[in-house]
Protein backbone atom coordinates (compact mmCIF):
# COMPACT_ATOMS: atom_id res chain seq x y z
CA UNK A 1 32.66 -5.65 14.26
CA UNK A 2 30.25 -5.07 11.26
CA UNK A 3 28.25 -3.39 14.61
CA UNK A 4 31.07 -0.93 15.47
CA UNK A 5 31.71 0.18 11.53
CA UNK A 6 28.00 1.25 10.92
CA UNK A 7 28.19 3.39 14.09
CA UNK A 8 31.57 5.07 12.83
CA UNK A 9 29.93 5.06 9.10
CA UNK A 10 26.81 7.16 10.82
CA UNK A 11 29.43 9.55 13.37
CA UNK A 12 31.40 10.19 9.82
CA UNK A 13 27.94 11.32 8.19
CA UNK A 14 26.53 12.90 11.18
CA UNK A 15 29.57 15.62 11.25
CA UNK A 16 29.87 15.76 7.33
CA UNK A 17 26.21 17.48 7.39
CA UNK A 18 27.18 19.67 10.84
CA UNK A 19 29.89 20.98 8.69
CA UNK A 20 28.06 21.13 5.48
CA UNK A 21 25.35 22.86 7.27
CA UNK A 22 27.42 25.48 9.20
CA UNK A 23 29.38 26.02 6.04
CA UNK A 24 26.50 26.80 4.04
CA UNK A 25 24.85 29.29 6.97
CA UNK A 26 28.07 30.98 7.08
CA UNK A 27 28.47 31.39 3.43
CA UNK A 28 24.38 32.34 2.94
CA UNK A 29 25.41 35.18 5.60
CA UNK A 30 28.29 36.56 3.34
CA UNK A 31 27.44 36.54 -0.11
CA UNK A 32 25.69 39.93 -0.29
CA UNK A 33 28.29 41.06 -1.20
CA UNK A 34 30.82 39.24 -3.81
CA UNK A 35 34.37 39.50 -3.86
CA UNK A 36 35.12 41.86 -6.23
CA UNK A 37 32.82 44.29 -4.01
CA UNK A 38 29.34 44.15 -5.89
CA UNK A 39 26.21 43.95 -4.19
CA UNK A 40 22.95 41.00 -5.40
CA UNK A 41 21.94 43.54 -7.69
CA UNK A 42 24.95 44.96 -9.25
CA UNK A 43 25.50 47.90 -7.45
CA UNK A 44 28.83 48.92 -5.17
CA UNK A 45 28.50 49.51 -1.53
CA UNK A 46 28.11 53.40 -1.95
CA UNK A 47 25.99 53.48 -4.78
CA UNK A 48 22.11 54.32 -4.90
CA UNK A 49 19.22 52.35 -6.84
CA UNK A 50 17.93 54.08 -9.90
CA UNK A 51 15.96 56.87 -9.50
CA UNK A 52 13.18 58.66 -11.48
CA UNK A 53 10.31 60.28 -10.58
CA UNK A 54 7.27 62.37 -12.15
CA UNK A 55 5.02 64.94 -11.50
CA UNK A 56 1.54 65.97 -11.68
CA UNK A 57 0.62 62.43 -12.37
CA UNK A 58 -2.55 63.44 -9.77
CA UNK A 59 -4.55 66.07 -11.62
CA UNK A 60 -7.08 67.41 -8.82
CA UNK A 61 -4.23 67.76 -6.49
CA UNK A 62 -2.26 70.81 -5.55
CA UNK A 63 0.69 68.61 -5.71
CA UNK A 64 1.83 65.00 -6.49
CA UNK A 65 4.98 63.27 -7.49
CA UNK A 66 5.53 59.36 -8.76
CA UNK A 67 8.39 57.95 -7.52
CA UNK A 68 10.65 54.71 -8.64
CA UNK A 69 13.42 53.92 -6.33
CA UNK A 70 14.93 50.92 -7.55
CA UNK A 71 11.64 48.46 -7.24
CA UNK A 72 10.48 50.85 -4.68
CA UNK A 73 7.05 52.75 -6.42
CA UNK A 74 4.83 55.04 -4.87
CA UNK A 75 2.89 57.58 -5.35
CA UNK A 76 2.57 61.21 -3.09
CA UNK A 77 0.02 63.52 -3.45
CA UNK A 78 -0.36 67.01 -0.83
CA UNK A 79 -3.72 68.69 -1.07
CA UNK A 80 -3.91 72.12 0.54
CA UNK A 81 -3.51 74.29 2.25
CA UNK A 82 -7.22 74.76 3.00
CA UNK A 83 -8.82 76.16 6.36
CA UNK A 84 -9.10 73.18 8.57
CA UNK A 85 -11.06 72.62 11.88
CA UNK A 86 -11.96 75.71 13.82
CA UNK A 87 -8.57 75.65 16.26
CA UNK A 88 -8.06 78.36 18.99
CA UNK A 89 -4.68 80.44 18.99
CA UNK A 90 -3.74 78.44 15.67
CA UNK A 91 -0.33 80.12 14.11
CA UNK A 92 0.54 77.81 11.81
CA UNK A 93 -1.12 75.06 9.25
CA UNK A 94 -1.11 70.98 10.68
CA UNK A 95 0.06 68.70 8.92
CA UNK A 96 -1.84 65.04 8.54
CA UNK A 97 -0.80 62.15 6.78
CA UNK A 98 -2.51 59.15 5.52
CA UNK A 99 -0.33 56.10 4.56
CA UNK A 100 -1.39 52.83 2.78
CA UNK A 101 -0.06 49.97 0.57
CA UNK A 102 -1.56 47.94 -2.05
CA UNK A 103 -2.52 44.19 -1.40
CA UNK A 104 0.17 42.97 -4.10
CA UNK A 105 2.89 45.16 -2.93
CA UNK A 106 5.00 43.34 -0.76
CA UNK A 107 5.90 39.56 -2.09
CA UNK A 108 4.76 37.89 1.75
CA UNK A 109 1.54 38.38 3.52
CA UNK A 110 1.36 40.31 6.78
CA UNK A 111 -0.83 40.35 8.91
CA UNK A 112 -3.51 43.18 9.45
CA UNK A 113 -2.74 44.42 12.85
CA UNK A 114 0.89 44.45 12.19
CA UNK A 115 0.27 46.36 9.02
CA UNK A 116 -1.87 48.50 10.85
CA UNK A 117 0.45 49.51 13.47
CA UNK A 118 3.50 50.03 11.03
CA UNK A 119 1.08 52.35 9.07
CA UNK A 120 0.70 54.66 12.13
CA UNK A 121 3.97 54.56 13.01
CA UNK A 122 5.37 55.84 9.40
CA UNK A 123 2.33 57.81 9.25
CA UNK A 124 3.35 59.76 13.04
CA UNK A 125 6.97 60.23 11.56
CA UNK A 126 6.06 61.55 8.42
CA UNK A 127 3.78 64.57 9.80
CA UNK A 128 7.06 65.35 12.31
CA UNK A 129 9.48 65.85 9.82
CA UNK A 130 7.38 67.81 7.49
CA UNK A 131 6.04 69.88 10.53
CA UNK A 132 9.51 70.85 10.70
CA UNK A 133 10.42 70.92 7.05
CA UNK A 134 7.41 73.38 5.95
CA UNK A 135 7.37 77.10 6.99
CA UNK A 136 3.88 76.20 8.75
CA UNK A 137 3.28 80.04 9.71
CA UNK A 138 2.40 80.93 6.30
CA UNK A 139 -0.91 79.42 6.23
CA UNK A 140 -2.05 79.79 10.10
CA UNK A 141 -5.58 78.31 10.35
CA UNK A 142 -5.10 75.73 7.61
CA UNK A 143 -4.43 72.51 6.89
CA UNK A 144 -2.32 70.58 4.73
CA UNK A 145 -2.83 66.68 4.04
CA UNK A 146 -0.16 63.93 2.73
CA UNK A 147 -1.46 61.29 1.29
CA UNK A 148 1.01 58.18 0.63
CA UNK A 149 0.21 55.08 -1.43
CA UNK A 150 3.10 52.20 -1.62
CA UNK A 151 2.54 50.41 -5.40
CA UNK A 152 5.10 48.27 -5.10
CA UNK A 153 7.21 48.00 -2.06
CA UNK A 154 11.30 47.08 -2.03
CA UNK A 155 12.33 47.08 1.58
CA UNK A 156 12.17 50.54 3.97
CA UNK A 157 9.15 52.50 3.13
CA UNK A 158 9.72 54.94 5.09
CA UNK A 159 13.07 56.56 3.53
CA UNK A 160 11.30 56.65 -0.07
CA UNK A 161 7.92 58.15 1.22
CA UNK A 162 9.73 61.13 3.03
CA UNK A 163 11.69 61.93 -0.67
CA UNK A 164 8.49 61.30 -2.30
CA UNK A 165 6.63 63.95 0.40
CA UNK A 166 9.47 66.44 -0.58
CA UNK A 167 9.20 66.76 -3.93
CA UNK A 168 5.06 66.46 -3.51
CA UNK A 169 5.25 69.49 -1.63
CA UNK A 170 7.50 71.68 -3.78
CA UNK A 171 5.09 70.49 -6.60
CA UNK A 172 2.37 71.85 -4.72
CA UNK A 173 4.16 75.41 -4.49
CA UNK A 174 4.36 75.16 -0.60
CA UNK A 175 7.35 76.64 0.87
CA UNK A 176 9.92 74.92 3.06
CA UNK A 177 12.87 75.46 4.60
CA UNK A 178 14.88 72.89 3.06
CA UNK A 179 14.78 69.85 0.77
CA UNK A 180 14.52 66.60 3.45
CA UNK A 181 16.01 63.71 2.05
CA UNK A 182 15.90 60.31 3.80
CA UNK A 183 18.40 57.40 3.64
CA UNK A 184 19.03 54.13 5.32
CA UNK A 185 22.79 52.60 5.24
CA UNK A 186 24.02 48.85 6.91
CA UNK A 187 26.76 47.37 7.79
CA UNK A 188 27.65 44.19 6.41
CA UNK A 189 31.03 42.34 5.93
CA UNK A 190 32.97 45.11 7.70
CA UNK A 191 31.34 47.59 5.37
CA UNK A 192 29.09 50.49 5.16
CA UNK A 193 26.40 49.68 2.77
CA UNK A 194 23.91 52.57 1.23
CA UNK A 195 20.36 52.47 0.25
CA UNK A 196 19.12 48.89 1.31
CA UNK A 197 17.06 46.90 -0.50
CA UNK A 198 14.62 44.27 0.69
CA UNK A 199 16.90 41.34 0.34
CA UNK A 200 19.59 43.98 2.47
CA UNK A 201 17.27 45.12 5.31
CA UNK A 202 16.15 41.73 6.05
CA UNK A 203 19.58 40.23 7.00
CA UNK A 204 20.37 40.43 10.90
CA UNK A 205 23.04 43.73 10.78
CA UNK A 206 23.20 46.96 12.12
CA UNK A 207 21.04 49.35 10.30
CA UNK A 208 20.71 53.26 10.49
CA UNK A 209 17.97 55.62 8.95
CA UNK A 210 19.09 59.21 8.91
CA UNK A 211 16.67 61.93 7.45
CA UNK A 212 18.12 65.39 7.13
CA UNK A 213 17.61 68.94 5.67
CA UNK A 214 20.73 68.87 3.90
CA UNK A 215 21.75 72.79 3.24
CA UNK A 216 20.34 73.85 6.21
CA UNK A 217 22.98 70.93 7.77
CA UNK A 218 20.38 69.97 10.14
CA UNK A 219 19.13 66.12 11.54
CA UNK A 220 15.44 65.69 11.25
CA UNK A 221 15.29 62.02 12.27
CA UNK A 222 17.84 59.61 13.31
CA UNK A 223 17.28 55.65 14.31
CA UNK A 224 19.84 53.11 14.70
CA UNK A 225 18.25 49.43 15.03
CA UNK A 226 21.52 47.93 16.90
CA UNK A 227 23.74 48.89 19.01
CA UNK A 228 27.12 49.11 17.22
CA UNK A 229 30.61 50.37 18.83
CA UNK A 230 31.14 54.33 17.64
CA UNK A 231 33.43 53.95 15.69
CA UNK A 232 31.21 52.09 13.64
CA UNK A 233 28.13 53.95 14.44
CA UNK A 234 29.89 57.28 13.18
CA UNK A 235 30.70 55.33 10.15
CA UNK A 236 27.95 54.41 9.29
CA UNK A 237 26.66 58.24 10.32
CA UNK A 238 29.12 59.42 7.86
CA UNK A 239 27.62 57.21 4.84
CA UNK A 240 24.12 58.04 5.34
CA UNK A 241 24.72 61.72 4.92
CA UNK A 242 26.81 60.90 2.08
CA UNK A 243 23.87 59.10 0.66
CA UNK A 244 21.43 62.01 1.23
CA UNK A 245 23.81 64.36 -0.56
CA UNK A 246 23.45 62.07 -3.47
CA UNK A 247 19.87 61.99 -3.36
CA UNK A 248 19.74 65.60 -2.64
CA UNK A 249 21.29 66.53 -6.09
CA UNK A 250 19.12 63.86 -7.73
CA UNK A 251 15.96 65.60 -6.82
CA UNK A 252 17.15 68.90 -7.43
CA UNK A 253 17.53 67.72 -10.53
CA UNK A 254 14.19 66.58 -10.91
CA UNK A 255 13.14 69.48 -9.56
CA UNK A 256 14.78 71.63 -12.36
CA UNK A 257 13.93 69.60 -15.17
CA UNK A 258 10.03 70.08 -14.16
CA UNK A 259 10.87 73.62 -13.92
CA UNK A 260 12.52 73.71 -17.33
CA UNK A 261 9.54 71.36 -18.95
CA UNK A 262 7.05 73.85 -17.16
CA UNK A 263 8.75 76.92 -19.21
CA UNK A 264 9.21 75.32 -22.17
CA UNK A 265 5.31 74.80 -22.37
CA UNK A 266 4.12 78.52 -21.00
């Protein structure tokens, strides 16, 4: 008898941490976002992290810009154009682009290959937006180089470097077609979610990255990590470029306050 009761006693404890457990996992997957609708960090699901940025921060470059997005920070300097390699039937300038992170930057260590290939990745889809973004055929039989440096890194890299690039380049007085702006957006809890941080990205949800030339209405890059229903996917279409619009008038903004500072001192 005293036999049968310790089993029962151990059953009873066995299932009260099985539910404990799967309670907890299912509540750890659902409090990004707390019931009144706020995000970990205070923001709403449509909002952006703070924003500023600065320019000519790199003095023997033809263009730079410092950028803090949310704890994002990075640094973008262009240098060129400048005649390049000796390239037959060259029409336009190339674009390279050379992408690195300090050692402290990320809170977990990673190892070098994986680094490595990540860098090359980013560094591939950088030059083909900005191929696309620049009016190349000004400067035929030149070359123009992007050099990226993540300070302190807050999630997607990529997103921030490609906002960084764009103001770097209209810093350096090199034309382009349009502003690119670059955005990535979730979908957690039923819910479109803008602008992921690390803490965001890292959860297991659908995730889209959508980089586009916003006046010109045009798509420059588009990745979707899952695959979601349409309905969804369109959703979540529909936020990014809602994102980029407010991150488009942000930078203008930036923009124009340069130009005004740049006036005011001439």
């Amino acid at each position: 008898m005293t036999t049968a009761m310790d089993t029962s006693s151990v059953t009873k404890n066995k299932r009260n941490e099985l539910t404990s457990t799967s309670t907890t996992d299912y509540i750890s997957g659902f409090d990004l976002i707390s019931i009144e609708g706020y995000r970990q960090d205070g923001r709403k699901h449509d909002e952006l992290r703070n924003f500023r940025v600065s320019f000519n921060v790199v003095p023997d470059a033809d263009g730079s810009c410092y950028m803090e997005h949310g704890n994002c920070k990075l640094l973008a300097t262009i240098y060129g154009p400048y005649e390049g390699e000796s390239r037959s039937n060259q029409e336009q300038a190339v674009i390279t682009c050379d992408f690195s992170m300090t050692s402290y930057c990320v809170s977990e260590r990673r190892l070098r290959t994986f680094g490595d290939m990540k860098s090359q990745k980013l560094q591939m889809a950088i030059q083909r937006v900005f191929q696309q973004a620049v009016i190349t055929e000004t400067y035929p039989k030149s070359q123009i180089d992007i050099y990226l440096k993540i300070l302190q890194s807050d999630g997607n890299d990529y997103c921030p470097c490609v906002n960084a690039t764009t103001l770097a380049f209209i810093n350096a007085g090199i034309p382009m077609k349009d502003f690119v702006c670059s955005s990535t957006v979730g979908y957690i809890q039923n819910k479109c979610i803008i602008d992921l941080n690390q803490q965001e990205e890292q959860q297991k949800s659908p995730q889209l990255t959508l980089t586009i030339m916003p006046q010109r209405e045009d798509i420059v890059g588009l990745s979707c990590e899952s695959r979601v229903h349409h309905d969804i996917y369109n959703e979540m279409l529909d936020a990014a470029t809602r994102a980029n619009l407010q991150l488009f008038n942000l930078m203008k903004q930036a923009v124009f306050q340069q130009l005004k500072t740049a006036l005011h001192v001439l």
